[in-house]
Protein backbone atom coordinates (compact mmCIF):
# COMPACT_ATOMS: atom_id res chain seq x y z
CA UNK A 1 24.36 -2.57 21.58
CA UNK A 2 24.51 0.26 24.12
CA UNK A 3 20.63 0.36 25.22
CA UNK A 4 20.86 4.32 25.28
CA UNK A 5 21.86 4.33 21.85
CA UNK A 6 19.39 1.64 20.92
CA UNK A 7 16.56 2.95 18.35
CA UNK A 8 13.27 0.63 18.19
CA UNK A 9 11.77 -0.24 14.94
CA UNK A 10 8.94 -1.67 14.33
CA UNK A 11 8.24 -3.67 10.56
CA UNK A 12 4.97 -4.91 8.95
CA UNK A 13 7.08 -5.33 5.63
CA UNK A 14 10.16 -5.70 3.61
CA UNK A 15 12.49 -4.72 6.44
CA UNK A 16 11.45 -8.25 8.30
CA UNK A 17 12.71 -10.30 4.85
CA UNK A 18 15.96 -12.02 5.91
CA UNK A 19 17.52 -10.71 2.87
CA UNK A 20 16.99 -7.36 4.19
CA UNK A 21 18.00 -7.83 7.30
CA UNK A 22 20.74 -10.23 7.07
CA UNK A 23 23.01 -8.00 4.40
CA UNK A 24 21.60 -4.61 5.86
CA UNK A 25 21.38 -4.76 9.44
CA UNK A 26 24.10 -5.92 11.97
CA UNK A 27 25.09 -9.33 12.14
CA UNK A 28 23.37 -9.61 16.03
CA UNK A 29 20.69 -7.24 15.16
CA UNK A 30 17.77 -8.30 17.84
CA UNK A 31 14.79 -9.12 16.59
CA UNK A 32 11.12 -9.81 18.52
CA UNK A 33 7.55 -10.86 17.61
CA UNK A 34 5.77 -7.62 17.81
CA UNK A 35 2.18 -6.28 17.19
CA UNK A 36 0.72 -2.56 16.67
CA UNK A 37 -2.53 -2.02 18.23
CA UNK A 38 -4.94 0.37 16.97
CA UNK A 39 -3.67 0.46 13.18
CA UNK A 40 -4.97 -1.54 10.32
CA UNK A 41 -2.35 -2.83 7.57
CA UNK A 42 -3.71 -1.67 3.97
CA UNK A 43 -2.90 -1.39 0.91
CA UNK A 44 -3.47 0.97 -2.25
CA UNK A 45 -3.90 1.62 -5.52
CA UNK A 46 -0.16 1.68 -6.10
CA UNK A 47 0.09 -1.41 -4.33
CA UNK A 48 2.20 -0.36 -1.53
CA UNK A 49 1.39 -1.04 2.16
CA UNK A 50 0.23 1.63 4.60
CA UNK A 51 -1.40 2.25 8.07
CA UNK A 52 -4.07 3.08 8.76
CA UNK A 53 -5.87 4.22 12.62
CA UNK A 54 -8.44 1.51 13.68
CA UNK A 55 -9.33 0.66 17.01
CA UNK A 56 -10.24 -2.17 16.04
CA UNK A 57 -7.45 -3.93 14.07
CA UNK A 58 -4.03 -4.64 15.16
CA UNK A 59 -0.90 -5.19 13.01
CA UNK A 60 1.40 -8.12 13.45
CA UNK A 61 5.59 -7.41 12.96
CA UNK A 62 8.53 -7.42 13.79
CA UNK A 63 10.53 -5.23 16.09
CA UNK A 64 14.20 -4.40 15.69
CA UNK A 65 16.80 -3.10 17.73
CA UNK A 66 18.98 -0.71 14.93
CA UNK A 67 21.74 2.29 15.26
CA UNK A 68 21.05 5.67 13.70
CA UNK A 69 23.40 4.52 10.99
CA UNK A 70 20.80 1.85 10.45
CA UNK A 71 17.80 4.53 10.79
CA UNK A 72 19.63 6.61 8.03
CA UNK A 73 19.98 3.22 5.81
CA UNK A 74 16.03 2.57 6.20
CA UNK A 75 15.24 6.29 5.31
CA UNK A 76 16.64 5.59 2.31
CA UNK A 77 15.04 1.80 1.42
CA UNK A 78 11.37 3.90 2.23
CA UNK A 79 12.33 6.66 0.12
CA UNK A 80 11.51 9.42 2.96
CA UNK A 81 9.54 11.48 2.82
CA UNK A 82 6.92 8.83 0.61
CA UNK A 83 7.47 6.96 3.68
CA UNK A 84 7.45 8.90 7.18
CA UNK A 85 8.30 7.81 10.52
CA UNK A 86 5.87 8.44 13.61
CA UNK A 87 6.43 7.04 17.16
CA UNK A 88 3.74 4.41 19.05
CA UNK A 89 4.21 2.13 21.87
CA UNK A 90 4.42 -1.69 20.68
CA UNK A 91 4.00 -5.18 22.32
CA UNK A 92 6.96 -7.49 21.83
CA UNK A 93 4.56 -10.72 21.76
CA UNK A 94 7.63 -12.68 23.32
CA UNK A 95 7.19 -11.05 26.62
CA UNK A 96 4.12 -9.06 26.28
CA UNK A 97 6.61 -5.91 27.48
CA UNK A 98 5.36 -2.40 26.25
CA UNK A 99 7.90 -0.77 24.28
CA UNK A 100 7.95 3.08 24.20
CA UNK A 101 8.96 5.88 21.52
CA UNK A 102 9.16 2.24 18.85
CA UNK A 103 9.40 4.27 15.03
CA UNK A 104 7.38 2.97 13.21
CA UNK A 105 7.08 4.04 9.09
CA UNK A 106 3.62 4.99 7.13
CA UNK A 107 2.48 6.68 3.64
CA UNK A 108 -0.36 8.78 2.85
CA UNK A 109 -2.57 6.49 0.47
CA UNK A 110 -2.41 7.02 -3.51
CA UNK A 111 -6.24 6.66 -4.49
CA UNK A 112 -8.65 3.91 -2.64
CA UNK A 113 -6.86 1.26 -0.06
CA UNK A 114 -8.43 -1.53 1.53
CA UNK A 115 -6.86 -4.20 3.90
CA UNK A 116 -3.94 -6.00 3.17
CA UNK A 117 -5.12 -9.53 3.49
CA UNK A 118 -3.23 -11.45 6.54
CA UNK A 119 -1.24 -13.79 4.01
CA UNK A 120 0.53 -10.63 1.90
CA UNK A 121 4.19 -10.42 3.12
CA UNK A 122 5.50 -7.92 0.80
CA UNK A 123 3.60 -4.74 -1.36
CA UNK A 124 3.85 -5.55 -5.28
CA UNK A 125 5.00 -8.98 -6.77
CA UNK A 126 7.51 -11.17 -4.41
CA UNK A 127 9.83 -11.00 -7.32
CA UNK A 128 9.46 -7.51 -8.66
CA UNK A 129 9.81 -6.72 -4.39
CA UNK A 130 13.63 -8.97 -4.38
CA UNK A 131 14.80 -7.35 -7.56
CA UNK A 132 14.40 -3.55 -5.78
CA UNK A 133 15.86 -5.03 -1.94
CA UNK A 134 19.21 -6.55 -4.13
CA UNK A 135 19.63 -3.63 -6.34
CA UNK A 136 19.33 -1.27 -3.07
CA UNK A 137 21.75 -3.98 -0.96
CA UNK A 138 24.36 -3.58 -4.07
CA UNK A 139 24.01 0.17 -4.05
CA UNK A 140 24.35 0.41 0.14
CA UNK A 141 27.77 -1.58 -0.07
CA UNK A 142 28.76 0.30 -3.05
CA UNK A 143 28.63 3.73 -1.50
CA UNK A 144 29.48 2.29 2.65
CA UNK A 145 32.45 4.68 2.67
CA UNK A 146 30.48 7.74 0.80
CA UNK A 147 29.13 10.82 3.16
CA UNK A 148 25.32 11.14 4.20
CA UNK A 149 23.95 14.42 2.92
CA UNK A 150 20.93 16.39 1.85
CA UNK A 151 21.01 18.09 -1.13
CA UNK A 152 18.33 20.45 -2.06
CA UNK A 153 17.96 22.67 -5.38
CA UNK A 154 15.74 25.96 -5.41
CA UNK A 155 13.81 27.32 -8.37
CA UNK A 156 11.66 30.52 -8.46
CA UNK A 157 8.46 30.37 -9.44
CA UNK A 158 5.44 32.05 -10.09
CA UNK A 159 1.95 32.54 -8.37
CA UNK A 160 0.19 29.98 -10.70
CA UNK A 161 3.49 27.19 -10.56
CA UNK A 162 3.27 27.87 -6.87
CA UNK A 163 -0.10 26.57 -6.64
CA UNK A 164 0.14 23.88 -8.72
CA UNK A 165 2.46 22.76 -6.31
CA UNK A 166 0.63 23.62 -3.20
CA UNK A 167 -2.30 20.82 -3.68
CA UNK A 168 0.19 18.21 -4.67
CA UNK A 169 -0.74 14.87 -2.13
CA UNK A 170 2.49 13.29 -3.44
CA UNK A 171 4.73 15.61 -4.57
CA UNK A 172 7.51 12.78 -5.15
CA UNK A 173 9.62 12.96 -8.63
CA UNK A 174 13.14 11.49 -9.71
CA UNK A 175 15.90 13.53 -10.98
CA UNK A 176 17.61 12.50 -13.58
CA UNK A 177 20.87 13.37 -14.71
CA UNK A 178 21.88 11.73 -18.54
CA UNK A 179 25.59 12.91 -19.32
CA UNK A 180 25.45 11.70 -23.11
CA UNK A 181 28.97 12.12 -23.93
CA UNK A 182 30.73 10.19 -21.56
CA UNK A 183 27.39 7.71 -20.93
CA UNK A 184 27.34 8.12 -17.46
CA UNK A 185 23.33 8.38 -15.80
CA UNK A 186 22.02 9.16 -12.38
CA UNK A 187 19.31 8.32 -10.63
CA UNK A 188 18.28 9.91 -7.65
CA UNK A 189 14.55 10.38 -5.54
CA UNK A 190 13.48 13.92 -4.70
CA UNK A 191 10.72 15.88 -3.27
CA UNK A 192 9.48 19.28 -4.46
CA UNK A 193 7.85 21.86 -1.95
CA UNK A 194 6.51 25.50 -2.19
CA UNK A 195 7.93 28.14 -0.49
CA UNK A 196 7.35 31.80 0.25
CA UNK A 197 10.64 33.69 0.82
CA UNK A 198 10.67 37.34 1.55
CA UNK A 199 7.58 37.70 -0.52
CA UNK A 200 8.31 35.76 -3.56
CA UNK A 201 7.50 32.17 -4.88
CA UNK A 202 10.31 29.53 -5.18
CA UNK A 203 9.76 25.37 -5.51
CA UNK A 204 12.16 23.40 -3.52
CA UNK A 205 13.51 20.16 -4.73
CA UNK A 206 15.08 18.09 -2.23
CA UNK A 207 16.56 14.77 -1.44
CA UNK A 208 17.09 13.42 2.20
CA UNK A 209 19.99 11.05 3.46
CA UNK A 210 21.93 10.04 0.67
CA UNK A 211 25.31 8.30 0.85
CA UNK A 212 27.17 10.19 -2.14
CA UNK A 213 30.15 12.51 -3.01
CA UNK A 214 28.28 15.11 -4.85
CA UNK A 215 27.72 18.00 -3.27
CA UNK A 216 25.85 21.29 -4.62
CA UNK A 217 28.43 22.65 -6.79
CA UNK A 218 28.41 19.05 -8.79
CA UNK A 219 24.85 20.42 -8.99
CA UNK A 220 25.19 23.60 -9.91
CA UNK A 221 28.01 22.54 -12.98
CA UNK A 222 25.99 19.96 -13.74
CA UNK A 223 22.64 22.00 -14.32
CA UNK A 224 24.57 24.95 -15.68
CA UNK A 225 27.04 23.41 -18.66
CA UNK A 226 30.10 24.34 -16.75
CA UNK A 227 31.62 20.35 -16.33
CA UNK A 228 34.68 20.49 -19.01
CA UNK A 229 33.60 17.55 -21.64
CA UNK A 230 30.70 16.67 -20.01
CA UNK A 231 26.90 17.02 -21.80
CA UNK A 232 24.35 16.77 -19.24
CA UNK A 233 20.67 16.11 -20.01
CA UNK A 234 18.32 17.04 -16.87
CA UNK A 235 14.87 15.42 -16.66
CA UNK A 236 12.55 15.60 -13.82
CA UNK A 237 10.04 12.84 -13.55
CA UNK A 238 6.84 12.90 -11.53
CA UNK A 239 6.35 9.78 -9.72
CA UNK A 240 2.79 10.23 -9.77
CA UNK A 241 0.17 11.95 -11.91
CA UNK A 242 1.47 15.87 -12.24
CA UNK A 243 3.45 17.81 -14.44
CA UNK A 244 6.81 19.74 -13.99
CA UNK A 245 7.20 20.85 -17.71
CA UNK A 246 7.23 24.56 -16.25
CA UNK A 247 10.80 23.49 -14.58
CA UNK A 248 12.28 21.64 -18.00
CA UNK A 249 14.26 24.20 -18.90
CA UNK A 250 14.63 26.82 -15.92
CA UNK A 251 17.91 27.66 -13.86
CA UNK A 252 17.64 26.70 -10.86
CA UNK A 253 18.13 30.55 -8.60
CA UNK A 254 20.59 28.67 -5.53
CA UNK A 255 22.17 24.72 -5.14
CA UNK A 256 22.42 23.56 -1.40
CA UNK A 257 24.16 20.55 0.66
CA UNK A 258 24.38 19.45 4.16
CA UNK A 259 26.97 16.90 4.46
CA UNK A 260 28.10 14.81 7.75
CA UNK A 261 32.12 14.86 8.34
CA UNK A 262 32.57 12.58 11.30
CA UNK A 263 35.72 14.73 11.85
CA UNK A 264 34.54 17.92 11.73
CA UNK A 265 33.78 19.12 15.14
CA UNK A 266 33.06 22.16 14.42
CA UNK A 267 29.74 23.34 11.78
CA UNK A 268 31.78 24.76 8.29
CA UNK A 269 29.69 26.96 5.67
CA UNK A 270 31.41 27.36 2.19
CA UNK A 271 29.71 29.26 -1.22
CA UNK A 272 30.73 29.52 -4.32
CA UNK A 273 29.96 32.02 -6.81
CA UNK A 274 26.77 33.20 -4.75
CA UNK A 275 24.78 29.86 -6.34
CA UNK A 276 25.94 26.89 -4.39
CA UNK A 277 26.56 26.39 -0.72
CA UNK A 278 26.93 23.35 2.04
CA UNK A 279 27.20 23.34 5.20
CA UNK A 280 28.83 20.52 7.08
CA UNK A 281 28.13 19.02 10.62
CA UNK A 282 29.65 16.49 12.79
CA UNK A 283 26.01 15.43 14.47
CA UNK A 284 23.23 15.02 11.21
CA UNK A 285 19.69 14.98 12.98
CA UNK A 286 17.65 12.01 12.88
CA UNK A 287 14.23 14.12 12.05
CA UNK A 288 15.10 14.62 8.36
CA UNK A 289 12.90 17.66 8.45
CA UNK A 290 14.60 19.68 11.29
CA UNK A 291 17.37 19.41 8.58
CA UNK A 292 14.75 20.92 6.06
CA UNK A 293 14.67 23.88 8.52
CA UNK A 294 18.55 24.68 8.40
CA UNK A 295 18.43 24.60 4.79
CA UNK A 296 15.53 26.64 4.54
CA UNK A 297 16.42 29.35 7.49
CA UNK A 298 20.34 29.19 4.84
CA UNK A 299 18.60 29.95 1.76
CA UNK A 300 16.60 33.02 3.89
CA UNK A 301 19.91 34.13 4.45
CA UNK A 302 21.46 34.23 1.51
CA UNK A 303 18.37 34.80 -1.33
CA UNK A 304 18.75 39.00 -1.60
């Protein structure tokens, strides 16, 4: 691997399971004994792991050498933004070299944590934990060849909905998408955020970094009833304890997408019928929220 291209990682979890990285990482991935001072490992009431700062603890890992394709592909096993990425400097135990600018990933805690004890590998059950990593290694291989996009759906709201969504700690929810005739169902992990646009109230949903062909007018047929032969039933379920029944059965106002073409050198910008638009890039950003930014500073732009 070219060492200017090379992106550190460093794992306290799943990531260090050879079934993870042997079907998910590249065959010579590089891979040292590595420990995090200053953290402490925990874990929470939902029983996944988290850091936590502690001068006084240290956490044991693993760090990886990975590609930004690889970066993209972990984004999407830690379900970004539940999991975030922050930078610290790490000692590969094999050397004792300090390693510089090493991401490393973390989640705010659901209710009380406490420390993971020393001998827990894996958050949840060992078994419930290799169900999720082969269902996620099948659906990586299945969609290899697809595009990496964001796709992002705006709602307006009002000054009570926006508030409701202003305190929310973990405002994490999947979409759901149940085409009855045809029996076809989707799956896919969002994020809703408030947002203030030229004075008025709208709630954001978005979803960072998948590999998939549907772009925002899919979206915008598919909420709408305007797929020929195709019956689409739209839930929205909270991941954790809030409600989005004020959403059930509202129009969303605009449908967005950014989508990677590896052949596009220049950035494109297409909408259709003033409701859905994508752009398209060449280079995608590896900070999944500077890509927030472009679709927010788009929807400025075109919301009259």
């Amino acid at each position: 691997m070219n060492k200017k291209n090379t992106i550190y990682l460093f794992s306290y979890g799943t990531i260090q399971d050879e079934l993870f990285y042997k079907n998910l990482l590249s065959e010579n991935v590089v891979r040292r004994p590595a420990i995090l001072n200053g953290y402490a490992k925990c874990i929470d009431d939902s029983e996944y792991f988290l850091l936590k700062k502690d001068i006084a603890h240290q956490v044991e890992g693993t760090l990886f050498e990975i590609t930004e394709e690889e970066l993209f592909m972990i984004d999407r096993w830690e379900m970004f933004p539940q999991y975030q990425r922050f930078q610290a400097n790490i000692i590969a135990t094999d050397t004792n070299e300090i390693i510089e600018d090493v991401y490393v990933y973390t989640r705010l805690e659901y209710g009380k944590y406490y420390l993971a004890p020393k001998e827990m590998q894996f958050s949840k059950s060992p078994n419930e934990n290799e169900q999720n990593l082969r269902a996620f290694i099948a659906l990586e291989k299945e969609s290899a060849d697809f595009p990496l996009l964001d796709n992002a759906i705006l709602f307006e709201v009002s000054d009570e909905e926006l508030e409701k969504l202003n305190v929310l700690t973990h405002p994490y929810l999947a979409l759901i998408l149940d085409d009855q005739i045809n029996k076809n169902y989707l799956v896919e992990p969002y994020s809703i955020f408030a947002l203030k646009i030229k004075n008025k109230n709208y709630a954001l949903l978005i979803s960072f970094g998948r590999k998939n062909n549907l772009n925002s007018i899919f979206y915008f047929q598919a909420f709408e009833g305007k797929i020929n032969g195709v019956e689409v039933q739209r839930t929205l379920k909270p991941l954790y304890e809030f409600n989005l029944d004020f959403l059930a059965d509202r129009k969303p106002l605009k449908y967005i997408s950014l989508r990677r073409d590896l052949n596009e050198n220049q950035p494109k910008f297409g909408e259709y019928e003033n409701k859905a638009y994508e752009i398209v890039l060449k280079d995608f950003d590896i900070d999944p929220f500077k890509r927030l930014d472009l679709i927010i500073r788009t929807l400025e732009e075109n919301i009259e």
